[in-house]
N, C-alpha and C. Protein backbone atom coordinates (compact mmCIF):
# COMPACT_ATOMS: atom_id res chain seq x y z
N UNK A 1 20.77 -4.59 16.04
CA UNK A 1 20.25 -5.49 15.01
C UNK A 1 19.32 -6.55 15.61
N UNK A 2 19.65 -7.23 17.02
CA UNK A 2 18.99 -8.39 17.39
C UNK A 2 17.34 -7.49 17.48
N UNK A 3 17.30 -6.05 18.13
CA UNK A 3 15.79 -6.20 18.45
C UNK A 3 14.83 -6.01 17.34
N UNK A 4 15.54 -5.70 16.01
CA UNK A 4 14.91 -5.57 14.68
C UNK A 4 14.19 -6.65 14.05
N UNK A 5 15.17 -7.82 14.55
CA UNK A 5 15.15 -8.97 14.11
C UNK A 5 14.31 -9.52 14.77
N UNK A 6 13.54 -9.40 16.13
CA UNK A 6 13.18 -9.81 17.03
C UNK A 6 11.83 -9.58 17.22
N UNK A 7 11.39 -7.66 16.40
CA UNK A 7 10.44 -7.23 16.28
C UNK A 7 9.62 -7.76 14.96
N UNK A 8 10.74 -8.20 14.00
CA UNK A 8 9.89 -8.78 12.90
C UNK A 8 9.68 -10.72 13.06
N UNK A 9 9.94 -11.06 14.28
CA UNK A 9 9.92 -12.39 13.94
C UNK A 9 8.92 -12.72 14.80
N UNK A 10 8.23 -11.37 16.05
CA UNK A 10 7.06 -11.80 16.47
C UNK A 10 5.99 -10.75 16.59
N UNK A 11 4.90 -11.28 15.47
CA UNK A 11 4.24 -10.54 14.79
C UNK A 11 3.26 -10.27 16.39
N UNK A 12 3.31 -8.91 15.94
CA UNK A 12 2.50 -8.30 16.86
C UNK A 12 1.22 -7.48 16.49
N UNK A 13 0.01 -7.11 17.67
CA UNK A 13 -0.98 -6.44 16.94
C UNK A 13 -1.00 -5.19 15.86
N UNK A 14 0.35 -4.33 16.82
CA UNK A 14 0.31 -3.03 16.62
C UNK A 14 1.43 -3.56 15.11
N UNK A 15 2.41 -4.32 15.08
CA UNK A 15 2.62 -4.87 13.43
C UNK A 15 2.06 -5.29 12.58
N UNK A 16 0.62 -5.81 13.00
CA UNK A 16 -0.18 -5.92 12.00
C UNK A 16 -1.16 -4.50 11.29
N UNK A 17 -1.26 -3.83 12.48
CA UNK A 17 -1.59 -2.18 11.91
C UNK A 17 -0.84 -1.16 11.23
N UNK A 18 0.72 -1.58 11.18
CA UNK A 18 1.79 -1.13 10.38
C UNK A 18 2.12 -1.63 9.03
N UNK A 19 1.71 -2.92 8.99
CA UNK A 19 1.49 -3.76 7.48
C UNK A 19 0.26 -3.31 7.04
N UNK A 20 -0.87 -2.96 8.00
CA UNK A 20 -2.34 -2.67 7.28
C UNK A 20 -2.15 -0.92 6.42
N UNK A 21 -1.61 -0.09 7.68
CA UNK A 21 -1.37 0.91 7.20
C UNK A 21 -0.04 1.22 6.06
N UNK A 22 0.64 0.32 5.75
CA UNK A 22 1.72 0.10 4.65
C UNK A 22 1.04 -0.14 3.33
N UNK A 23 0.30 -1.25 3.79
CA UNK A 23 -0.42 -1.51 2.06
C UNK A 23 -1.27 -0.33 1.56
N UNK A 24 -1.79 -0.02 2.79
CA UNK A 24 -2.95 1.11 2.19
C UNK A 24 -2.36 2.36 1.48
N UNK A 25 -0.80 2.71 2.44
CA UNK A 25 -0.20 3.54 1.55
C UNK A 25 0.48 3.14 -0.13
N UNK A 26 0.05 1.92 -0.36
CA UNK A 26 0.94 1.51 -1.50
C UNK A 26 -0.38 1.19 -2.31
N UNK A 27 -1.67 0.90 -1.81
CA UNK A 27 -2.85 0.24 -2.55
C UNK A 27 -3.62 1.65 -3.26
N UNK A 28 -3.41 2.57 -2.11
CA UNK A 28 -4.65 3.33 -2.82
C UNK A 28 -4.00 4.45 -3.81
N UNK A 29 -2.82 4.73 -3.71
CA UNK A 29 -2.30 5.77 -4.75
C UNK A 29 -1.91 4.83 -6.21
N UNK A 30 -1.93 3.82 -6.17
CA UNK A 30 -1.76 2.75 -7.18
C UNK A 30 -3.40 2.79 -8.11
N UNK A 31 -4.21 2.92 -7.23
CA UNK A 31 -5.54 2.69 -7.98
C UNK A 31 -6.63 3.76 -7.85
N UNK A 32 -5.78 5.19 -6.89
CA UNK A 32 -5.68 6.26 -7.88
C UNK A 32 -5.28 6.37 -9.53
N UNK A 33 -4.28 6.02 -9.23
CA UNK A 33 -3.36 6.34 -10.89
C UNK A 33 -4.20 5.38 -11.73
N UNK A 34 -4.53 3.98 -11.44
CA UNK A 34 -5.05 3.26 -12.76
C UNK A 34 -6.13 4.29 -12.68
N UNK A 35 -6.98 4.97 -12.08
CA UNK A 35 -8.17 5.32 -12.62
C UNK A 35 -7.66 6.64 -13.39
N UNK A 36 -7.47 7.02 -12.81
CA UNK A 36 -6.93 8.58 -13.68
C UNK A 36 -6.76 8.13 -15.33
N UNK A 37 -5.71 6.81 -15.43
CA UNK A 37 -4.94 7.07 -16.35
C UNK A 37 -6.23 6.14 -17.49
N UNK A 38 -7.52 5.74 -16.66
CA UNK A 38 -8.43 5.26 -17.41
C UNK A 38 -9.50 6.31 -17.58
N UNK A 39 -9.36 6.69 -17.05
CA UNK A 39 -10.50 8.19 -17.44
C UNK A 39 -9.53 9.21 -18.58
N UNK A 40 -8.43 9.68 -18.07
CA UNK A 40 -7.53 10.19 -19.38
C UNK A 40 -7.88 9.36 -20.81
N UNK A 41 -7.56 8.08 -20.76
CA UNK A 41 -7.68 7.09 -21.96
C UNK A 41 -8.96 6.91 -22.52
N UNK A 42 -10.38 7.21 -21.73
CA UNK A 42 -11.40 7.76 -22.10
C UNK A 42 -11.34 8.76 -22.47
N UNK A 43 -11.45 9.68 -22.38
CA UNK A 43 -11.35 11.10 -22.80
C UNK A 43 -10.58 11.04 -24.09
N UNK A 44 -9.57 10.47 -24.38
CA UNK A 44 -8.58 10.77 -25.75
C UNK A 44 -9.26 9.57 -26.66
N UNK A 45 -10.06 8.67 -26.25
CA UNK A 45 -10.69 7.81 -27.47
C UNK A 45 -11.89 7.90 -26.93
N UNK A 46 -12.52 7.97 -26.22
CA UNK A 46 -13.79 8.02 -26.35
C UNK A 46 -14.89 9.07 -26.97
């Protein structure tokens, strides 16, 4: 437990490329879907 604790309390380079590469996995399939689900919503009213 201590080196978990230890690894998140000093932010490091290669942790900042693990937060960069985290969001990106959470940012871009997110805004995939809004677009999809705005082009679908075009298509059925437009």
């Amino acid at each position: 437990m201590t080196n978990a604790s230890n690894a998140v309390a000093t932010p490091k380079p290669s942790n900042k490329v693990l937060m960069a590469v985290f969001w990106l996995y959470v940012v871009v399939p997110l805004v995939w879907g809004v677009t999809n689900t705005l082009a679908q919503a075009m298509k059925l009213f437009g």
